[in-house]
Protein backbone atom coordinates (compact mmCIF):
# COMPACT_ATOMS: atom_id res chain seq x y z
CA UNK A 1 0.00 0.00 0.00
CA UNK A 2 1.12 3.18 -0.78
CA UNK A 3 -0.01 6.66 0.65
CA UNK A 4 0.58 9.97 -2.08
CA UNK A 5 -0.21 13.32 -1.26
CA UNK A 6 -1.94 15.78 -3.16
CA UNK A 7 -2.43 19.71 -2.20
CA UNK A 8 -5.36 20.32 -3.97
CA UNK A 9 -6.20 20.80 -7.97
CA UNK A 10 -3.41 21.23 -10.67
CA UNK A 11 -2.45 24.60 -10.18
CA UNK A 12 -2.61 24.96 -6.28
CA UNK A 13 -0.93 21.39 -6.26
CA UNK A 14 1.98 22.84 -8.49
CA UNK A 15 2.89 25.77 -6.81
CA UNK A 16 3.73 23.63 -3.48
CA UNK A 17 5.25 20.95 -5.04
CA UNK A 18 7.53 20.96 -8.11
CA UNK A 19 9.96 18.77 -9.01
CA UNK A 20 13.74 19.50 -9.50
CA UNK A 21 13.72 21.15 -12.83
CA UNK A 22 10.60 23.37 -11.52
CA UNK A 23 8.40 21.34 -13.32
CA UNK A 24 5.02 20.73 -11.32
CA UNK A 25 4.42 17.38 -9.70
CA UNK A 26 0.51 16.83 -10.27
CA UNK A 27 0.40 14.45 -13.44
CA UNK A 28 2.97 12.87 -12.60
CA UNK A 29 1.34 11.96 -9.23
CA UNK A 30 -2.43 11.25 -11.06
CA UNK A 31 -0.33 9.01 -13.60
CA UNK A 32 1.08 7.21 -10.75
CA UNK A 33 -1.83 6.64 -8.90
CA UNK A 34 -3.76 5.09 -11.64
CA UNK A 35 -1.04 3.16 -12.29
CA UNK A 36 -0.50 1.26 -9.17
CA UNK A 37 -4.25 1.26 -8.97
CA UNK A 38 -4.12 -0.97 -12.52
CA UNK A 39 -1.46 -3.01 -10.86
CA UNK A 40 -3.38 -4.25 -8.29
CA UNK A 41 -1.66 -2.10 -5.49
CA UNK A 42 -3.54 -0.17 -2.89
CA UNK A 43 -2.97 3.39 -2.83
CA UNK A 44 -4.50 6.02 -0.07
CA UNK A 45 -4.82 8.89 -1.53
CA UNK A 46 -3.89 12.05 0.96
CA UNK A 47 -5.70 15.31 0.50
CA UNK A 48 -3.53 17.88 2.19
CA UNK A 49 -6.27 20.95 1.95
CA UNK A 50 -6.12 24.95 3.39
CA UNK A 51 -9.08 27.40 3.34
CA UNK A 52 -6.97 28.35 0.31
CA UNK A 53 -6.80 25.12 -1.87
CA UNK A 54 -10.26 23.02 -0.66
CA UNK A 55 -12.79 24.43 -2.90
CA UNK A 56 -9.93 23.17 -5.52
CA UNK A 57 -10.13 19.70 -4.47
CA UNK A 58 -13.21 19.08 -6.97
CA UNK A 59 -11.35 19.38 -10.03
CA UNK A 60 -9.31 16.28 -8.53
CA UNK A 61 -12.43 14.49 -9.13
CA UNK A 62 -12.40 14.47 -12.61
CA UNK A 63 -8.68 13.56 -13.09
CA UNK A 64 -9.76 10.33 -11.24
CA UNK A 65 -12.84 10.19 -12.72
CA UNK A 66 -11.38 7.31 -15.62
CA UNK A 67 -10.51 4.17 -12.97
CA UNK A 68 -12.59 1.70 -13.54
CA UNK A 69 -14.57 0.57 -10.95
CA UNK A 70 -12.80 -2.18 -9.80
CA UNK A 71 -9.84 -0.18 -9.00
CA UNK A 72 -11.68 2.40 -7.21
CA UNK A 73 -12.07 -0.67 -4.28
CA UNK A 74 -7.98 -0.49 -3.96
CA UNK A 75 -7.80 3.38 -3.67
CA UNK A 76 -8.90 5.22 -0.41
CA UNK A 77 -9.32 8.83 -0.22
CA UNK A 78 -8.03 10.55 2.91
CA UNK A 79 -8.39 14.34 3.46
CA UNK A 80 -5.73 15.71 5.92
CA UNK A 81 -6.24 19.79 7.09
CA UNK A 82 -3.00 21.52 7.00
CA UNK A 83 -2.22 21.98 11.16
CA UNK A 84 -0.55 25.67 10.02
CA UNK A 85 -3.25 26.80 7.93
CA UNK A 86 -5.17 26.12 11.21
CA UNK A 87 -3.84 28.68 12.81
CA UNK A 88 -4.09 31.58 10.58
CA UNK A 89 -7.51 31.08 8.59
CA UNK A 90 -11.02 30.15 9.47
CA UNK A 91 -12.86 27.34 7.62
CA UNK A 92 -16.43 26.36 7.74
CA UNK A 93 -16.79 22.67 8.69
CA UNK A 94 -19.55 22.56 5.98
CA UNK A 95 -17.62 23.35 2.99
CA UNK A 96 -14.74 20.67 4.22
CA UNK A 97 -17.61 18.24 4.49
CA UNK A 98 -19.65 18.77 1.31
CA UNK A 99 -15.58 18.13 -0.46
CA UNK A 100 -15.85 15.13 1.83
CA UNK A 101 -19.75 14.25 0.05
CA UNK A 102 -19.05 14.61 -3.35
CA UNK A 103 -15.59 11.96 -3.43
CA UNK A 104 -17.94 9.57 -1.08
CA UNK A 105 -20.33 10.03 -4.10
CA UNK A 106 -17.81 8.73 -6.48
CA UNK A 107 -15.34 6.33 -4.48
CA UNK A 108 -16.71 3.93 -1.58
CA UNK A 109 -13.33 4.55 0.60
CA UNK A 110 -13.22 7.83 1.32
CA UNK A 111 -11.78 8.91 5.19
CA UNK A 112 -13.37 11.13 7.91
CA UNK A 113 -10.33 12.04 9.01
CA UNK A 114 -10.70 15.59 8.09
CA UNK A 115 -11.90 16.21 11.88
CA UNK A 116 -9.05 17.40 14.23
CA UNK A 117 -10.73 15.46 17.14
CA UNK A 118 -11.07 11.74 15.30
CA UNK A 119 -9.81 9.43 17.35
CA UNK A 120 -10.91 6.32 14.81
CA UNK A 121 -8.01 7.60 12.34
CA UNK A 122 -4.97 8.78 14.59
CA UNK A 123 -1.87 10.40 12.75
CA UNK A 124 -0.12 8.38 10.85
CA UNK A 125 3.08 8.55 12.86
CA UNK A 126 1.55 7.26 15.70
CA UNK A 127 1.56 4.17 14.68
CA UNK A 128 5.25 2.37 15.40
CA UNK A 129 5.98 0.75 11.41
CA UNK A 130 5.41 4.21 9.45
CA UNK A 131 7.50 6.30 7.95
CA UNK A 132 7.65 9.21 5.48
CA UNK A 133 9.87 9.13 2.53
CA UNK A 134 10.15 12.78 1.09
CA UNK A 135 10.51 13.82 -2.18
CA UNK A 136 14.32 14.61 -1.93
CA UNK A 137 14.88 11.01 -0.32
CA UNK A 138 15.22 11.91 3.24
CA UNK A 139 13.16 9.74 5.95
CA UNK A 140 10.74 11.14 8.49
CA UNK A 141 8.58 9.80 11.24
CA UNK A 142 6.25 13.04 10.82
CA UNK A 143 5.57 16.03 8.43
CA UNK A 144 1.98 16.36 9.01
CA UNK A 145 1.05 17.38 12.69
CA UNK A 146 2.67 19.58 15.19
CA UNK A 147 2.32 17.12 17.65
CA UNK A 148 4.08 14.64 16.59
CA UNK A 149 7.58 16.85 16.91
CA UNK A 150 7.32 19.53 13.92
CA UNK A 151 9.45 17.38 10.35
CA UNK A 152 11.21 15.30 12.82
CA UNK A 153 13.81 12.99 10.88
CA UNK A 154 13.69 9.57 12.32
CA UNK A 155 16.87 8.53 9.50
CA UNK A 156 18.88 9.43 6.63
C-alpha cells in the first residue's frame, strides 16, 4: 500500500510541489496513482487541503474520474487539514464536508479524518511501522502534525 499526497487541484498542487527542474508534480502523481491502482496495489490517496486550496479539491475528481470501478475498491481517499493553515484562517466545517460528500459520491473509501478530534483515524506517525519518505529522499517519522515533533527525521 502506498499513501501519495496531493495539495489540492493542478495549479494549487503545483505551486507547493515541483519537481527538480521546476516542473510541477501533479500528473505525474495522477499518472502514478492510476497506475499502481491498474497493478493491483492499494494506494491512499492524501488530501492535504487549506481554506486556500479546498474548494480546488473538486477538479481532482475528474482527473480520477477514468478508474474503472474495480480499481476504485484499492484506492482510499483521505483528506488531511494543514495543522498551520489552522492557525491563521477560518474554515467552515460545511464546505470541508460537502468536499468530503461529493468523493464519497464517487469512491466507496473515502476517510473522515478531516476532523481534528477523530480518534478512529490517529496520525499516521503514531503508529510504530510508518514512515515518510520525502521527495528529496530523506526519511521522516512526521511532516503532518505539530504534535508529533514539527518534520522530525527519524533517519537518513
Amino acid at each position: 500500500c502506498f499513501q501519495i499526497t496531493l495539495d489540492g487541484n493542478r495549479e494549487r498542487h503545483n505551486k507547493t510541489r515541483f519537481q527538480v527542474r521546476g516542473e510541477g508534480s501533479y500528473d505525474v502523481i495522477i499518472a502514478n496513482i492510476k497506475h499502481l491502482l491498474s497493478s493491483g496495489i492499494e494506494v491512499i490517496l492524501r488530501i492535504n487541503y487549506t481554506a486556500l486550496n479546498i474548494l480546488s479539491v473538486r477538479d481532482v475528481l475528474n482527473d480520477l474520474d477514468s478508474i474503472d470501478i474495480e480499481n476504485r475498491k484499492l484506492l482510499t481517499v483521505s483528506f488531511h487539514r494543514v495543522w498551520q493553515d489552522r492557525q491563521r484562517h477560518d474554515l467552515s466545517d460545511s464546505v470541508v464536508e460537502n468536499i468530503v460528500e461529493l468523493f464519497r459520491e464517487k469512491f466507496n473509501n473515502v476517510g473522515d479524518s478531516y476532523s481534528m478530534n477523530n480518534l478512529r483515524n490517529p496520525c499516521y506517525a503514531d503508529k510504530s511501522n510508518e514512515a515518510v519518505i520525502n521527495f528529496d529522499g530523506n526519511v521522516f517519522k512526521c511532516t503532518a502534525q505539530s504534535h508529533c515533533g514539527q518534520y522530525t527525521k527519524c533517519c537518513r
